[in-house]
PDB file of N, CA and C in Angstrom:
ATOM      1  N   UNK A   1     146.301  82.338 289.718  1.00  0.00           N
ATOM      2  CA  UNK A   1     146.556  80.912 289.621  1.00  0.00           C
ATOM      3  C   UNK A   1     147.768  80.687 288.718  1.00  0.00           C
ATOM      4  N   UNK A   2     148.605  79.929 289.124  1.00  0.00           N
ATOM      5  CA  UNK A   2     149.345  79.723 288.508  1.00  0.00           C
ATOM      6  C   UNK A   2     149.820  78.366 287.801  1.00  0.00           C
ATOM      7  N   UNK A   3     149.904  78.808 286.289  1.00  0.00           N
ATOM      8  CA  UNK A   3     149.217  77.764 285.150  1.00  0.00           C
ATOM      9  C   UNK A   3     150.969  77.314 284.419  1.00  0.00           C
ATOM     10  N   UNK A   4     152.128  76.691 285.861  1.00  0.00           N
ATOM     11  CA  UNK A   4     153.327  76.153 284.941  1.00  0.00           C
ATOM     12  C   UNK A   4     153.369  74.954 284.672  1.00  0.00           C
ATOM     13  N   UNK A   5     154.212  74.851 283.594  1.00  0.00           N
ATOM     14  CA  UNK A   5     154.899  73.374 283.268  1.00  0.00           C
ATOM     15  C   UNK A   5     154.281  72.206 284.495  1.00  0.00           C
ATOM     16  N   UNK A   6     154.817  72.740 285.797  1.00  0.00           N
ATOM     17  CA  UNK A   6     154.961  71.421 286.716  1.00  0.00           C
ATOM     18  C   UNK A   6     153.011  71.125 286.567  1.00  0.00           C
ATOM     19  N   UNK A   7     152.637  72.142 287.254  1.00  0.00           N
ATOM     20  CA  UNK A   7     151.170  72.165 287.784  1.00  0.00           C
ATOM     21  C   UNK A   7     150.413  71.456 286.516  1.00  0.00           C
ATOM     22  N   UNK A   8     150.562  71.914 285.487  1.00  0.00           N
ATOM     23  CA  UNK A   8     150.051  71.149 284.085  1.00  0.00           C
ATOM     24  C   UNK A   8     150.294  69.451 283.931  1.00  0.00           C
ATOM     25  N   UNK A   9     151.504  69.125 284.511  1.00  0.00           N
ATOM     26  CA  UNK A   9     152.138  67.668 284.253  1.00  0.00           C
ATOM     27  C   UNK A   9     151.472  66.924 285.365  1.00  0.00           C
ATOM     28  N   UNK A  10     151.625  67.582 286.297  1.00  0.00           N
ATOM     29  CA  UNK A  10     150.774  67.562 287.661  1.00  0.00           C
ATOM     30  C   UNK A  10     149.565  66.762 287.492  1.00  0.00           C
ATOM     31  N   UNK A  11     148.720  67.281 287.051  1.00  0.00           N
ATOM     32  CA  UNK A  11     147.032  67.368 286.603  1.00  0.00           C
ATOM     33  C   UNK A  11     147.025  66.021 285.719  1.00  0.00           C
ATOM     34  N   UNK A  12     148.112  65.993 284.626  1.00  0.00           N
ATOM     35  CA  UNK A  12     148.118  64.856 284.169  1.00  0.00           C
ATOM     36  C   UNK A  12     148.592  63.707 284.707  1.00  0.00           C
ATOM     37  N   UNK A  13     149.437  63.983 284.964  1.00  0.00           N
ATOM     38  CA  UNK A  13     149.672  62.923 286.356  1.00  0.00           C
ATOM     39  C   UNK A  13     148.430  61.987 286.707  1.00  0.00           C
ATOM     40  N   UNK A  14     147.763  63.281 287.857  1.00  0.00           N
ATOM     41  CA  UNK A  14     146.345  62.833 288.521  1.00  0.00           C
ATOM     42  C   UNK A  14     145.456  61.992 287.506  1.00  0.00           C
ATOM     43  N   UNK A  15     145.483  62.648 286.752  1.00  0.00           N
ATOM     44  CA  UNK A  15     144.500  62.282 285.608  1.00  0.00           C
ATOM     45  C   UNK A  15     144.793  60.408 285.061  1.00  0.00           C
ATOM     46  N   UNK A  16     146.010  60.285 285.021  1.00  0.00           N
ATOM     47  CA  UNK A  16     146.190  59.094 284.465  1.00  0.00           C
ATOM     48  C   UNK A  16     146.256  58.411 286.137  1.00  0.00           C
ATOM     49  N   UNK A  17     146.754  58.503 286.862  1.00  0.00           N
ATOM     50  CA  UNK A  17     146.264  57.438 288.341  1.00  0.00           C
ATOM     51  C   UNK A  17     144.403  57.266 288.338  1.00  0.00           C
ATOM     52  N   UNK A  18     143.823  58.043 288.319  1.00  0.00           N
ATOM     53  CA  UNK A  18     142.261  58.062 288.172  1.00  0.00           C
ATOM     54  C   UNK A  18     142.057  56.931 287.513  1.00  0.00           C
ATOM     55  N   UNK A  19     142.489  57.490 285.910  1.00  0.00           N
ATOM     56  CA  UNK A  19     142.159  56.642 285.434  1.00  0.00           C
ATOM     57  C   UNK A  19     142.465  55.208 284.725  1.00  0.00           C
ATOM     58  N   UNK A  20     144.105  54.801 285.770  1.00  0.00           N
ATOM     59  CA  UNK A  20     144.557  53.641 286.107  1.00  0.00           C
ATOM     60  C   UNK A  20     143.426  53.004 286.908  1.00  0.00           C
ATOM     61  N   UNK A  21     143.018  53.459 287.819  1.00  0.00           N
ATOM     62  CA  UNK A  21     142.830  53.273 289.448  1.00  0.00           C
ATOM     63  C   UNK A  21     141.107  52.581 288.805  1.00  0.00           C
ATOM     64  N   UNK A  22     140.416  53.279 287.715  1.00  0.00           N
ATOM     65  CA  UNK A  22     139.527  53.120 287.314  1.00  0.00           C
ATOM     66  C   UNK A  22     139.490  51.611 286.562  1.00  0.00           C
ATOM     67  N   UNK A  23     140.073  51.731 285.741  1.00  0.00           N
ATOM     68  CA  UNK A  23     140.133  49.991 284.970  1.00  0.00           C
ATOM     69  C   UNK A  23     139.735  50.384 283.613  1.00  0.00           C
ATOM     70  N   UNK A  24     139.978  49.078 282.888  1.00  0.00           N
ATOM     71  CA  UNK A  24     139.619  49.302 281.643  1.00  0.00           C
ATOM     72  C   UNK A  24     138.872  50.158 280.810  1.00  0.00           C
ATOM     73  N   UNK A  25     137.381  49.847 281.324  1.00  0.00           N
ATOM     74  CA  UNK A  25     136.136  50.865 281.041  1.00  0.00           C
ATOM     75  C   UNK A  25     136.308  52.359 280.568  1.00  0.00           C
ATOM     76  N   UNK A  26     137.575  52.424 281.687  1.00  0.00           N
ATOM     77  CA  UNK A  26     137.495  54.272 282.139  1.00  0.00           C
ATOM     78  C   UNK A  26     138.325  54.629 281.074  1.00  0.00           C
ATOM     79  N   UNK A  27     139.371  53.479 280.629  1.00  0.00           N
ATOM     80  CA  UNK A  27     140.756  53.994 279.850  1.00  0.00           C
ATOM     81  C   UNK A  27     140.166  53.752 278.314  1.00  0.00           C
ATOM     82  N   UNK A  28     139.069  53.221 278.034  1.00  0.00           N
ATOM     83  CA  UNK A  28     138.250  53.377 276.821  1.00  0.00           C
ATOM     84  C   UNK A  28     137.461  54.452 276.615  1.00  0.00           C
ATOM     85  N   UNK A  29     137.362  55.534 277.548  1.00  0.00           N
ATOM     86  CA  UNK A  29     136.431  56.836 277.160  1.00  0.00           C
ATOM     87  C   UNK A  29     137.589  57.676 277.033  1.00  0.00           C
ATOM     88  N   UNK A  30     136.597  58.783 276.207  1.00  0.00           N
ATOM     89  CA  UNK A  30     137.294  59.756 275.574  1.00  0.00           C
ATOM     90  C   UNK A  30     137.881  60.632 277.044  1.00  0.00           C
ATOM     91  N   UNK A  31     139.188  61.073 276.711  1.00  0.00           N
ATOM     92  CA  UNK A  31     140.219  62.207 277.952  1.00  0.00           C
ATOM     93  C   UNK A  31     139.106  62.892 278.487  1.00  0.00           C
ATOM     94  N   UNK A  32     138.725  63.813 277.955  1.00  0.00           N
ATOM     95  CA  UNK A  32     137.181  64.873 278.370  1.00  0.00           C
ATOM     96  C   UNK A  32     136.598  64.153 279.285  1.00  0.00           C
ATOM     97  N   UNK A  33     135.600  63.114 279.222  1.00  0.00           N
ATOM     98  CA  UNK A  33     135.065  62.251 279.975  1.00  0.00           C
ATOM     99  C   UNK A  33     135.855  61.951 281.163  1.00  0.00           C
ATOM    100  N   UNK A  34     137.215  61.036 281.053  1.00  0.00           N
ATOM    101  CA  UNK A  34     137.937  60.581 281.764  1.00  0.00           C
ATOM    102  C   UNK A  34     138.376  62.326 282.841  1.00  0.00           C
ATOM    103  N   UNK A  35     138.418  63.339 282.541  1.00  0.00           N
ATOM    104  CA  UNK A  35     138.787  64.222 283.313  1.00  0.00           C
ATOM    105  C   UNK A  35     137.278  64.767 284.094  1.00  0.00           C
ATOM    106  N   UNK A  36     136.186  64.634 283.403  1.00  0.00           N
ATOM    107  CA  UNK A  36     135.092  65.059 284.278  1.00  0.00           C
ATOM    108  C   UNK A  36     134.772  64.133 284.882  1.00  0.00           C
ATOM    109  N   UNK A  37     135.036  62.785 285.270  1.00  0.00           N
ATOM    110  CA  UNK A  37     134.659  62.003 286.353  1.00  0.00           C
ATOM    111  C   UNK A  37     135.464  62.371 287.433  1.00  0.00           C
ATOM    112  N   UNK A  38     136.429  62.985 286.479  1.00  0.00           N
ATOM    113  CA  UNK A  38     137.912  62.773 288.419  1.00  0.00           C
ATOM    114  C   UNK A  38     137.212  64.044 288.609  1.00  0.00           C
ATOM    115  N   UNK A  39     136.986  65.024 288.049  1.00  0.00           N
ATOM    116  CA  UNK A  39     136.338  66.046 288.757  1.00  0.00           C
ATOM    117  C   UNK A  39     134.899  65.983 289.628  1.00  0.00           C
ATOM    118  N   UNK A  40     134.353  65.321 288.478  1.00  0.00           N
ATOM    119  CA  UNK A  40     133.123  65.260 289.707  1.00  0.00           C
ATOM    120  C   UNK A  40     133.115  64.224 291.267  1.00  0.00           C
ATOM    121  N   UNK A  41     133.987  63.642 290.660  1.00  0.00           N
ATOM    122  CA  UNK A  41     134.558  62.584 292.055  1.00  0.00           C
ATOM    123  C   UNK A  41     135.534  63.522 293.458  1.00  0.00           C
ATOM    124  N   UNK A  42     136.105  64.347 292.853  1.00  0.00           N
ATOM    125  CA  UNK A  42     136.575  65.171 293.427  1.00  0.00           C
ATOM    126  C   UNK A  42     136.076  66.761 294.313  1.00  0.00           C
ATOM    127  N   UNK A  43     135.086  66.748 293.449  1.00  0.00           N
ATOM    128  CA  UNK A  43     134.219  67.729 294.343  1.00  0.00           C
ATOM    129  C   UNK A  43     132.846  66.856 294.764  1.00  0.00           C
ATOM    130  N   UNK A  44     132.911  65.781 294.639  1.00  0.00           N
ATOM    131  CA  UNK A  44     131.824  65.212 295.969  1.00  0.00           C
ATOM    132  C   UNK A  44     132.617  64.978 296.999  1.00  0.00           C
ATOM    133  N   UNK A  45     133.804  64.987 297.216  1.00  0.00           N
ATOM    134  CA  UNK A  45     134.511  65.193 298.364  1.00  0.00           C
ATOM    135  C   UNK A  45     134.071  66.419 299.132  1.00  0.00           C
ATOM    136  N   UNK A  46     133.535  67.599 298.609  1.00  0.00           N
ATOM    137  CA  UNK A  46     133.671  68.827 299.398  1.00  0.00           C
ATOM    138  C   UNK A  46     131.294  68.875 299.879  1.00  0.00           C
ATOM    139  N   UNK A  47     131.749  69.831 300.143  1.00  0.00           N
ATOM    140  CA  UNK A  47     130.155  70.159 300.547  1.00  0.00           C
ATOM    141  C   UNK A  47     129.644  70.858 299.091  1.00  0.00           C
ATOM    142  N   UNK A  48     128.465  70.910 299.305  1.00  0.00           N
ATOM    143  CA  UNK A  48     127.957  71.527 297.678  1.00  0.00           C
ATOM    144  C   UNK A  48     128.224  73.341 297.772  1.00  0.00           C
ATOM    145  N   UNK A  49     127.755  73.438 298.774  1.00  0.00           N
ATOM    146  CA  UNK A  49     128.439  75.247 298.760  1.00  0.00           C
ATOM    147  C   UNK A  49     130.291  74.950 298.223  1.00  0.00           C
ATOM    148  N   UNK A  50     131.001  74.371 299.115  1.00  0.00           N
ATOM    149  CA  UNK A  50     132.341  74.490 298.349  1.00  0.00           C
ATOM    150  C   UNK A  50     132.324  73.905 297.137  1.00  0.00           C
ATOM    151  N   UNK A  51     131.495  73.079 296.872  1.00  0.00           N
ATOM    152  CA  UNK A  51     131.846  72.594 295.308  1.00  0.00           C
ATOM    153  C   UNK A  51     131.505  73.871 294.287  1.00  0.00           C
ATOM    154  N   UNK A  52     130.734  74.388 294.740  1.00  0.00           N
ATOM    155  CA  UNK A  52     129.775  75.370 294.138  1.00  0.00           C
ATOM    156  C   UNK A  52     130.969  76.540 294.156  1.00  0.00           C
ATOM    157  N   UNK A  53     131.752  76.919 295.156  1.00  0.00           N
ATOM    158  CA  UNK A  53     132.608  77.462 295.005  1.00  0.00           C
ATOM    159  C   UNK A  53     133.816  77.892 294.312  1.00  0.00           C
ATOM    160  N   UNK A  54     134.015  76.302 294.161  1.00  0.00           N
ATOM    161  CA  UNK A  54     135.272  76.036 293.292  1.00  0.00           C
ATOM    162  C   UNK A  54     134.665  76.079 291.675  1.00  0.00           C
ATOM    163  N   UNK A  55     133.739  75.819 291.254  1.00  0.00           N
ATOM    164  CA  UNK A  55     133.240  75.738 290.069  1.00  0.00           C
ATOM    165  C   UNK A  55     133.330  77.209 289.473  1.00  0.00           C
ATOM    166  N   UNK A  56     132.577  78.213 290.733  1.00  0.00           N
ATOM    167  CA  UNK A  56     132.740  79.676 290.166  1.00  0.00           C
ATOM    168  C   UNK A  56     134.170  79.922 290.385  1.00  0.00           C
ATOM    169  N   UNK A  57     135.120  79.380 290.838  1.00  0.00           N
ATOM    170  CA  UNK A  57     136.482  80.109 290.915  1.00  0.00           C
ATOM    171  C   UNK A  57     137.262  79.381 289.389  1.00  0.00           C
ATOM    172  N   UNK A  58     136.927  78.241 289.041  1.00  0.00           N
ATOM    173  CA  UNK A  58     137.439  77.683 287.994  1.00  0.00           C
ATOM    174  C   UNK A  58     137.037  78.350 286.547  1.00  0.00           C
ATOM    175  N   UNK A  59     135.576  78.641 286.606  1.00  0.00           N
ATOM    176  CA  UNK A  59     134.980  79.382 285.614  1.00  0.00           C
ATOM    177  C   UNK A  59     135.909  80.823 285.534  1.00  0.00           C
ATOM    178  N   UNK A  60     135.739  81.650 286.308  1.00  0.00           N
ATOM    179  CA  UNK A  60     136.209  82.771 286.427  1.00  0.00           C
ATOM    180  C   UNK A  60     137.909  82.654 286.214  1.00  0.00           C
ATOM    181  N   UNK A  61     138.815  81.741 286.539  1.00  0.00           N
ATOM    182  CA  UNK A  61     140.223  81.592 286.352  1.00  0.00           C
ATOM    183  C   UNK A  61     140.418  81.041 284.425  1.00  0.00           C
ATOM    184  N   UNK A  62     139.410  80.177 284.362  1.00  0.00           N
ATOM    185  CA  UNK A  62     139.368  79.868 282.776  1.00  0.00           C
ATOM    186  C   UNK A  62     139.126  81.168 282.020  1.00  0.00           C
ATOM    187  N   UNK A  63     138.483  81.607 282.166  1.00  0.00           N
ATOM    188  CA  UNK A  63     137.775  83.360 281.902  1.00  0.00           C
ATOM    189  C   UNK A  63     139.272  83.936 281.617  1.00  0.00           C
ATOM    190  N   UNK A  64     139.680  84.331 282.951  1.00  0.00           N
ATOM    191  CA  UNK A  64     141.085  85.527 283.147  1.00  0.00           C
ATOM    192  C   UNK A  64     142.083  84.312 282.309  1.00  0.00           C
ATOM    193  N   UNK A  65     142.090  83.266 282.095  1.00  0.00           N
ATOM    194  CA  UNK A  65     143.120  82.793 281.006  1.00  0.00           C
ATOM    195  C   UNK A  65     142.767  83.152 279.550  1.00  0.00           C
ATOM    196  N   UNK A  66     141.843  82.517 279.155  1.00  0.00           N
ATOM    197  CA  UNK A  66     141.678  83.177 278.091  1.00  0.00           C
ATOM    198  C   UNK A  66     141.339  84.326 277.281  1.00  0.00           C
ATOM    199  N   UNK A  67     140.794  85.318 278.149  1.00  0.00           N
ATOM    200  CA  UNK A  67     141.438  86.758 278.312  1.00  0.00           C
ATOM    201  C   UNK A  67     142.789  87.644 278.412  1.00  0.00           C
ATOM    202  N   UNK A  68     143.777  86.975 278.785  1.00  0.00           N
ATOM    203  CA  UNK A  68     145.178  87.122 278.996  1.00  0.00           C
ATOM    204  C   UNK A  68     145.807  86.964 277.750  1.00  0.00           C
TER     205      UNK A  68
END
């Protein structure tokens, strides 16, 4: 996976449309919060096996980062 500049700004990016898109409420919780809603909003898009998927591929890529 590859963890550059763009892909990082990227994410934040996403992160602040979410939680434009969200309203006030959303832009009063803490970042943490505000990033696990777009996530969990984002994998109820998929089926629970792929969500389930991506969770072990995220775990395991967080892993090999901070191992590196």
């Amino acid at each position: 996976m590859a963890n550059t500049k763009k892909t990082r700004a990227a994410a934040r990016t996403a992160l602040r449309a979410y939680v434009a898109a969200q309203g006030a409420a959303q832009a009063n919780e803490p970042r943490a919060w505000q990033a696990s809603d777009l996530i969990t909003d984002l994998l109820l898009t998929f089926t629970p096996a792929q969500a389930a998927e991506i969770l072990r591929r995220v775990e395991r890529d967080n892993d090999a980062d901070r191992n590196a």
